[in-house]
N, C-alpha and C. Protein backbone atom coordinates (compact mmCIF):
# COMPACT_ATOMS: atom_id res chain seq x y z
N UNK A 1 41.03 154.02 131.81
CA UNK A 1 41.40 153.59 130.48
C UNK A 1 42.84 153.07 130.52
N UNK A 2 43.05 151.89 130.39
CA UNK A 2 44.41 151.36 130.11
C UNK A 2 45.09 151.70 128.55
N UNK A 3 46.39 151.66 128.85
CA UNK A 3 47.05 152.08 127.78
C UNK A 3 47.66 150.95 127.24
N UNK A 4 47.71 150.82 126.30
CA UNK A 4 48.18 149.47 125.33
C UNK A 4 49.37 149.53 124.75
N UNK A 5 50.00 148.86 124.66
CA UNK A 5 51.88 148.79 124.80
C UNK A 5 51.95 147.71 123.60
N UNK A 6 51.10 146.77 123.84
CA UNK A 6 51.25 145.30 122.57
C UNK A 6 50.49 145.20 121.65
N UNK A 7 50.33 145.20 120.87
CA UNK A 7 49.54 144.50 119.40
C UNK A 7 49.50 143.78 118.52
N UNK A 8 48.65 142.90 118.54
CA UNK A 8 48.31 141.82 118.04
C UNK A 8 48.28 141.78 116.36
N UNK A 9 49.21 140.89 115.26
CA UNK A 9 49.03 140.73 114.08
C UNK A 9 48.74 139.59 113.21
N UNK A 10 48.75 139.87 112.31
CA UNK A 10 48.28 138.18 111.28
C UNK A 10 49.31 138.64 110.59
N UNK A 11 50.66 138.10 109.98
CA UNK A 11 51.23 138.19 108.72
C UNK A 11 50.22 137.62 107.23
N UNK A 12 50.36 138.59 106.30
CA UNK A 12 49.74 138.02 105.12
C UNK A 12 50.11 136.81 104.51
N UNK A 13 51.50 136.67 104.62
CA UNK A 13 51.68 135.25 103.85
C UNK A 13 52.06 134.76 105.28
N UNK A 14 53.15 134.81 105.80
CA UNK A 14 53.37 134.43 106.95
C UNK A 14 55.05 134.01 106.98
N UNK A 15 55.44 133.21 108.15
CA UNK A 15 57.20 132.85 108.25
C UNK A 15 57.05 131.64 108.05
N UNK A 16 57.90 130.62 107.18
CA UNK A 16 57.99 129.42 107.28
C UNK A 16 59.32 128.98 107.24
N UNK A 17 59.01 128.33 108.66
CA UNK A 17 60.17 127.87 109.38
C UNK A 17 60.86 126.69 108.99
N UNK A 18 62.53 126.19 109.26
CA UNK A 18 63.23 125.13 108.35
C UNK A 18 62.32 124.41 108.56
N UNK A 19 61.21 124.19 109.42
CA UNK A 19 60.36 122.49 109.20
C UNK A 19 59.55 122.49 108.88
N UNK A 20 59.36 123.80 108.03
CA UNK A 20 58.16 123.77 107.08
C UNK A 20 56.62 123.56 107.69
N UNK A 21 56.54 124.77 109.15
CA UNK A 21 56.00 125.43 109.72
C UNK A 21 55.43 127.00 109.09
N UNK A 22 54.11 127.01 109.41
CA UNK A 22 53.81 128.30 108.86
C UNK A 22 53.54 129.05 109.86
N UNK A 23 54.02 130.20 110.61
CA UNK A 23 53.75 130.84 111.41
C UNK A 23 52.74 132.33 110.92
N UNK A 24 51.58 132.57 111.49
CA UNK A 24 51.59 133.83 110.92
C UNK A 24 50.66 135.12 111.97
N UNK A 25 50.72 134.57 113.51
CA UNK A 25 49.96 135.26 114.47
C UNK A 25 51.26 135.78 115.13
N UNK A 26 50.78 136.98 115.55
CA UNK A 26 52.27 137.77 116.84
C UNK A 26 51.94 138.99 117.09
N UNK A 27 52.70 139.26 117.93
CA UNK A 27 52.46 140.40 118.62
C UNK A 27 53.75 141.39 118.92
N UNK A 28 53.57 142.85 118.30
CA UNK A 28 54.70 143.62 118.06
C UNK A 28 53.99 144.75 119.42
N UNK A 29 55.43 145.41 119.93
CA UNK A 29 55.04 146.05 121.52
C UNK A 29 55.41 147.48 121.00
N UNK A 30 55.18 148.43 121.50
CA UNK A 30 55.55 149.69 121.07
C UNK A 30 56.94 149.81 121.15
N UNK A 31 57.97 150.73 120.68
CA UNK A 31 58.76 151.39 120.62
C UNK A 31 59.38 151.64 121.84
N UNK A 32 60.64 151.67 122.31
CA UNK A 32 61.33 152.24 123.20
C UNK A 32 62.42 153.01 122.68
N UNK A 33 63.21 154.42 123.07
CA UNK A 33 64.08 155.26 122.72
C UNK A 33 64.96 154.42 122.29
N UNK A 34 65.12 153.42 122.90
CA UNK A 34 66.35 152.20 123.36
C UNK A 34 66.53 151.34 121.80
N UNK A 35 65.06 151.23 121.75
CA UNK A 35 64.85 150.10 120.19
C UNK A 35 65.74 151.03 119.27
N UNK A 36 64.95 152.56 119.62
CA UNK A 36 65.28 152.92 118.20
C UNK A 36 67.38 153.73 118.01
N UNK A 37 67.95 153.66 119.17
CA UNK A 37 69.28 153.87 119.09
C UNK A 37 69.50 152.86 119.12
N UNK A 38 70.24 152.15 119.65
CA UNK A 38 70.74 151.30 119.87
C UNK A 38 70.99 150.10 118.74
N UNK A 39 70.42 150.08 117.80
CA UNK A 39 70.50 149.32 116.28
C UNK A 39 71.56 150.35 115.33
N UNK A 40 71.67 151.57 115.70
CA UNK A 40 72.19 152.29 115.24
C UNK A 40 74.13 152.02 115.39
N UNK A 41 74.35 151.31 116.88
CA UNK A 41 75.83 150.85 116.76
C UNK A 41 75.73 149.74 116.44
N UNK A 42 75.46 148.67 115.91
CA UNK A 42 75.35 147.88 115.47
C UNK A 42 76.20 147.84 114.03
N UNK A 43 77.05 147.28 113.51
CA UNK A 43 78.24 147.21 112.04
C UNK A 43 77.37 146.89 111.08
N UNK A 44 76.26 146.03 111.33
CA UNK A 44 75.64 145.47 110.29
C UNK A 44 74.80 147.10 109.65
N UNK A 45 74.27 147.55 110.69
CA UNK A 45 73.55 148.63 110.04
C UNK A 45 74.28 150.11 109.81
N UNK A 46 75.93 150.55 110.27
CA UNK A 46 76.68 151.19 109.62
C UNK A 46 77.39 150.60 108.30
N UNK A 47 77.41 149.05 107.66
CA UNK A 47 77.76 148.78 106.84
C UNK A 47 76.39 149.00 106.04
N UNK A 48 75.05 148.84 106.17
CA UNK A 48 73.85 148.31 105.32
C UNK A 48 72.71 149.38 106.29
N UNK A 49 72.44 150.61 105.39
CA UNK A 49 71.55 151.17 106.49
C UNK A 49 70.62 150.71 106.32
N UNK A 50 70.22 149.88 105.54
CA UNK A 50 68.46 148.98 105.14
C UNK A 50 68.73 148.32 106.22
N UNK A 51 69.56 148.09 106.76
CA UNK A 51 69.38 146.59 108.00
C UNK A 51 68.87 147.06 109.07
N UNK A 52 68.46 148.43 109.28
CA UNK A 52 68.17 148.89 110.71
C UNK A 52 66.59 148.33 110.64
N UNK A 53 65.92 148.40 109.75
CA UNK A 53 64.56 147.78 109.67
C UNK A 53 64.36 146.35 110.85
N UNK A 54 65.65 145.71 110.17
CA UNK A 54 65.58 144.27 110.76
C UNK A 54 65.34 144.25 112.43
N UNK A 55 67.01 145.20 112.23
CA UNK A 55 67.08 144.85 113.99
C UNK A 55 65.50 145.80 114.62
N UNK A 56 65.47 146.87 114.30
CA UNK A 56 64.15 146.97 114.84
C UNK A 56 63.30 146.60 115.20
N UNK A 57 62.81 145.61 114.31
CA UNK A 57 61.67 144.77 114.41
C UNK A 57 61.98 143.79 115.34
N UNK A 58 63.52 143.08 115.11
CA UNK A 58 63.46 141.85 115.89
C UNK A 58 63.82 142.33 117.66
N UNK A 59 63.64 143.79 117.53
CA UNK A 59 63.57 144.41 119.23
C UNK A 59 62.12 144.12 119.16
N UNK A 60 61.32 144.55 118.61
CA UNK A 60 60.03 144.97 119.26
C UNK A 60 58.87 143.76 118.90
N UNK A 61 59.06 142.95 117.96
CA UNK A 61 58.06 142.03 117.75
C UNK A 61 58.79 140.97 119.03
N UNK A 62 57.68 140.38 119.65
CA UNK A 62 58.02 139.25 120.71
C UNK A 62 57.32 137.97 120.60
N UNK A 63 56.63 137.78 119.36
CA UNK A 63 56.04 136.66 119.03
C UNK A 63 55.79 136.75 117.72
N UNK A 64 55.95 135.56 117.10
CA UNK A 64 55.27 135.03 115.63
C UNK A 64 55.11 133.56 115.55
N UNK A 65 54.02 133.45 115.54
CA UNK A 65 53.43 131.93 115.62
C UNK A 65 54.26 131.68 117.40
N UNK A 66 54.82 130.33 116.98
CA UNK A 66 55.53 129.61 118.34
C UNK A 66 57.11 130.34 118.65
N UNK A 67 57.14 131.45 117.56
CA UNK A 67 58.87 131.78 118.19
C UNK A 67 58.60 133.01 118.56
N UNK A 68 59.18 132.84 120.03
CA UNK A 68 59.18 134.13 120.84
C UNK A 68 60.24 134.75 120.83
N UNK A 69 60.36 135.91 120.85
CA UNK A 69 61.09 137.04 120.59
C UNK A 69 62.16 136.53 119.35
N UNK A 70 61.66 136.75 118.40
CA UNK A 70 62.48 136.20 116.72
C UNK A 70 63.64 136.90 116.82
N UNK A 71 64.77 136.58 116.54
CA UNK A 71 66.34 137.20 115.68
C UNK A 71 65.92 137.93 114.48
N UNK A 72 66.96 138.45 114.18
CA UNK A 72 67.06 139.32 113.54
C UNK A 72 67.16 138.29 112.10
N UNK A 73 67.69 137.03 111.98
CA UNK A 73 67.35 135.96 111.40
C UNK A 73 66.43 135.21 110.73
N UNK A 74 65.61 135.68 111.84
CA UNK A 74 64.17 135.19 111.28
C UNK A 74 63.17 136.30 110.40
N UNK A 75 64.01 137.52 110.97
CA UNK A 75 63.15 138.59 110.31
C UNK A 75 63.60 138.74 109.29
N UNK A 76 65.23 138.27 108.97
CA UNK A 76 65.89 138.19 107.44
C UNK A 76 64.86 137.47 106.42
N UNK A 77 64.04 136.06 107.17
CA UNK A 77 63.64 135.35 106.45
C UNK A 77 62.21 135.27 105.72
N UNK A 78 61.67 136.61 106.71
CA UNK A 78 60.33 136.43 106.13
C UNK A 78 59.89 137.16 105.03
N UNK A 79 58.85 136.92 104.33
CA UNK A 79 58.54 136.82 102.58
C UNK A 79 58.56 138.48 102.80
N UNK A 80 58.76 139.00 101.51
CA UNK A 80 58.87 140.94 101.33
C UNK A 80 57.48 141.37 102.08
N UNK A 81 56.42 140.71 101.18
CA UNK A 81 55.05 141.12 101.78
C UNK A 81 55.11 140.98 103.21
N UNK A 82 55.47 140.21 104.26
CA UNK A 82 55.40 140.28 105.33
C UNK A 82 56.05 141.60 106.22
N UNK A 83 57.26 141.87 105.11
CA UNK A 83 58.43 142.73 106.14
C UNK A 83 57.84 144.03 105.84
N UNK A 84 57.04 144.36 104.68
CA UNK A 84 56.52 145.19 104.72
C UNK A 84 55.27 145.68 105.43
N UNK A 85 54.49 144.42 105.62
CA UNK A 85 53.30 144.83 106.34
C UNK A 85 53.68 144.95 107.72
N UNK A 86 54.45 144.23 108.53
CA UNK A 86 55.58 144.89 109.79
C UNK A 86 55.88 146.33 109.90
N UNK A 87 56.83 146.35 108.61
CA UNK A 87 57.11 148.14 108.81
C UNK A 87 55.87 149.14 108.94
N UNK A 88 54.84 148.87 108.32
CA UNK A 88 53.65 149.50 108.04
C UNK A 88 53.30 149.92 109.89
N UNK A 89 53.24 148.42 110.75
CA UNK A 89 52.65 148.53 111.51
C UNK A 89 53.48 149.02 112.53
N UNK A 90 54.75 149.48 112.96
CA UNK A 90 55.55 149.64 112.94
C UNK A 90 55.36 150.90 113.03
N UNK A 91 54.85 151.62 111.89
CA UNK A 91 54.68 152.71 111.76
C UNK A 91 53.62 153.24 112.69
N UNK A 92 52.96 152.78 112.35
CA UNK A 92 51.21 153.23 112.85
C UNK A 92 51.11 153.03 114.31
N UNK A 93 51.80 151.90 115.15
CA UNK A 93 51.49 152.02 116.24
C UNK A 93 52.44 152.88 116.94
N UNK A 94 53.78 153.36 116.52
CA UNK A 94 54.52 154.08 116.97
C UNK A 94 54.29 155.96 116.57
N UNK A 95 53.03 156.22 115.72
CA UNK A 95 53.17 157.37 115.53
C UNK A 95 52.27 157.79 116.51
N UNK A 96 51.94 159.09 116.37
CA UNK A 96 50.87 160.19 117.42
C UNK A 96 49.59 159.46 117.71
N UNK A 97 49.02 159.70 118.71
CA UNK A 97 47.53 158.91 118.61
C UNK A 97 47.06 158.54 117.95
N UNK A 98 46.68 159.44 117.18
CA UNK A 98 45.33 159.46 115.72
C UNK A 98 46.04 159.08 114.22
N UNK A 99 45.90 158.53 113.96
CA UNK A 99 46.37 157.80 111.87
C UNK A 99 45.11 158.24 111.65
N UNK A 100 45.10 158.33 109.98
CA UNK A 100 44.36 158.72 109.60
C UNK A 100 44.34 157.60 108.60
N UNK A 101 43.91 156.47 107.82
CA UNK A 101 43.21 155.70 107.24
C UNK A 101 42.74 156.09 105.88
N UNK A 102 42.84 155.99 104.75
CA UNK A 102 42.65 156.02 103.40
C UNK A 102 41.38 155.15 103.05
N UNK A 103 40.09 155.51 102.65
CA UNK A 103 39.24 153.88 102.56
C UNK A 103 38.35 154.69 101.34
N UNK A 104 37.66 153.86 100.98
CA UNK A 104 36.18 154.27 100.00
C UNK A 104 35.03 154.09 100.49
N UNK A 105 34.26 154.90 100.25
CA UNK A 105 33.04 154.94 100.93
C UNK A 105 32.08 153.85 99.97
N UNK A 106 31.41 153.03 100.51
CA UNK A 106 31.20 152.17 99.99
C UNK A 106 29.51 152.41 98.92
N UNK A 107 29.10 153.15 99.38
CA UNK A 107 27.83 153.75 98.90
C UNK A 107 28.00 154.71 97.70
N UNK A 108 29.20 156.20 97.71
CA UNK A 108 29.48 156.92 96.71
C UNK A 108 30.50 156.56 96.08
N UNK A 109 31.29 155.72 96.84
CA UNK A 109 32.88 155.73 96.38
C UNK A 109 33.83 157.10 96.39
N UNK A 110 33.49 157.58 97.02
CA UNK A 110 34.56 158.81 97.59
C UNK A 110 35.77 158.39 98.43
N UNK A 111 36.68 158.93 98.47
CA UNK A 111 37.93 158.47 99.29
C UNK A 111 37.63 159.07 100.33
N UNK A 112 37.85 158.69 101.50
CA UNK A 112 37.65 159.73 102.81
C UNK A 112 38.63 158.95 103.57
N UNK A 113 39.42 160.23 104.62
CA UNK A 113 39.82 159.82 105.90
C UNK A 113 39.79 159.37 106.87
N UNK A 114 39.88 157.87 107.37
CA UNK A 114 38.59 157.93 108.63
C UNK A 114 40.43 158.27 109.79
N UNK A 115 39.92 158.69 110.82
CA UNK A 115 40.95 158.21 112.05
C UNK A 115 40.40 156.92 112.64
N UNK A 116 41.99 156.44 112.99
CA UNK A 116 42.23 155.87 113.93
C UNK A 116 43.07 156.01 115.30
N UNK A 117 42.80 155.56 116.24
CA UNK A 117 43.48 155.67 117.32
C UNK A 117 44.23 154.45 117.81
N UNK A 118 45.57 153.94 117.59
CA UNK A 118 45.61 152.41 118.25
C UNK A 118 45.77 152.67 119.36
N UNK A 119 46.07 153.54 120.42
CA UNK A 119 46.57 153.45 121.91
C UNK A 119 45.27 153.30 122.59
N UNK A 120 44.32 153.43 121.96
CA UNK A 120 43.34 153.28 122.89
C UNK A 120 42.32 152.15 122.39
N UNK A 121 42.74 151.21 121.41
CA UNK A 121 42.20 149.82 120.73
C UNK A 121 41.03 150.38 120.12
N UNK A 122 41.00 151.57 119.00
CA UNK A 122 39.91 151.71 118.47
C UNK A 122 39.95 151.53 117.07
């Protein structure tokens, strides 16, 4: 069983770039100790602790559409809905194996838990 390090996304709205390019495929890599200190000396994010989001992301995402490994610039630029569905994922692929998933059952309509596992692409 290989272990999976990268994952593949769609932004909902997406990045559109000064030439009025819509980017909205990429791929964010797991977490390193490194990602997550190291934004921490950074002035921008002892002046603005919301900014650590940014640099985060623009460590660990290495593609969106045609721009590889985005600035922290580009992650300034993309629509709320996007930066949020990032953090989301962000979340999920960096936590413990198993997430647990919120859904409705489509037959009773009960809320149930399903798991998920992303390290192992399930």
């Amino acid at each position: 069983m290989a272990f999976t390090t990268e994952f593949e996304f769609e932004l909902p709205k997406g990045y559109l770039d000064s030439e009025g390019n819509l980017h909205k495929k990429g791929v964010m890599r797991l977490a390193t100790a490194a990602d997550e200190i190291m934004p921490l000396r950074d002035a921008r994010v002892q002046q603005n602790p919301g900014y650590l989001t940014i640099l985060l992301l623009s460590r660990v995402i290495k593609r969106i559409g045609t721009i590889e490994n985005p600035t922290s610039k580009v992650i300034e630029n993309l629509f709320t809905a996007d930066l949020a569905f990032l953090q989301d994922m962000y979340q999920k692929i960096n936590s413990p194996d198993e997430y647990m998933i919120k859904t409705v059952c489509p037959k009773c309509n009960e809320v149930i838990d399903i798991p998920v596992n992303f390290t192992r692409g399930e």
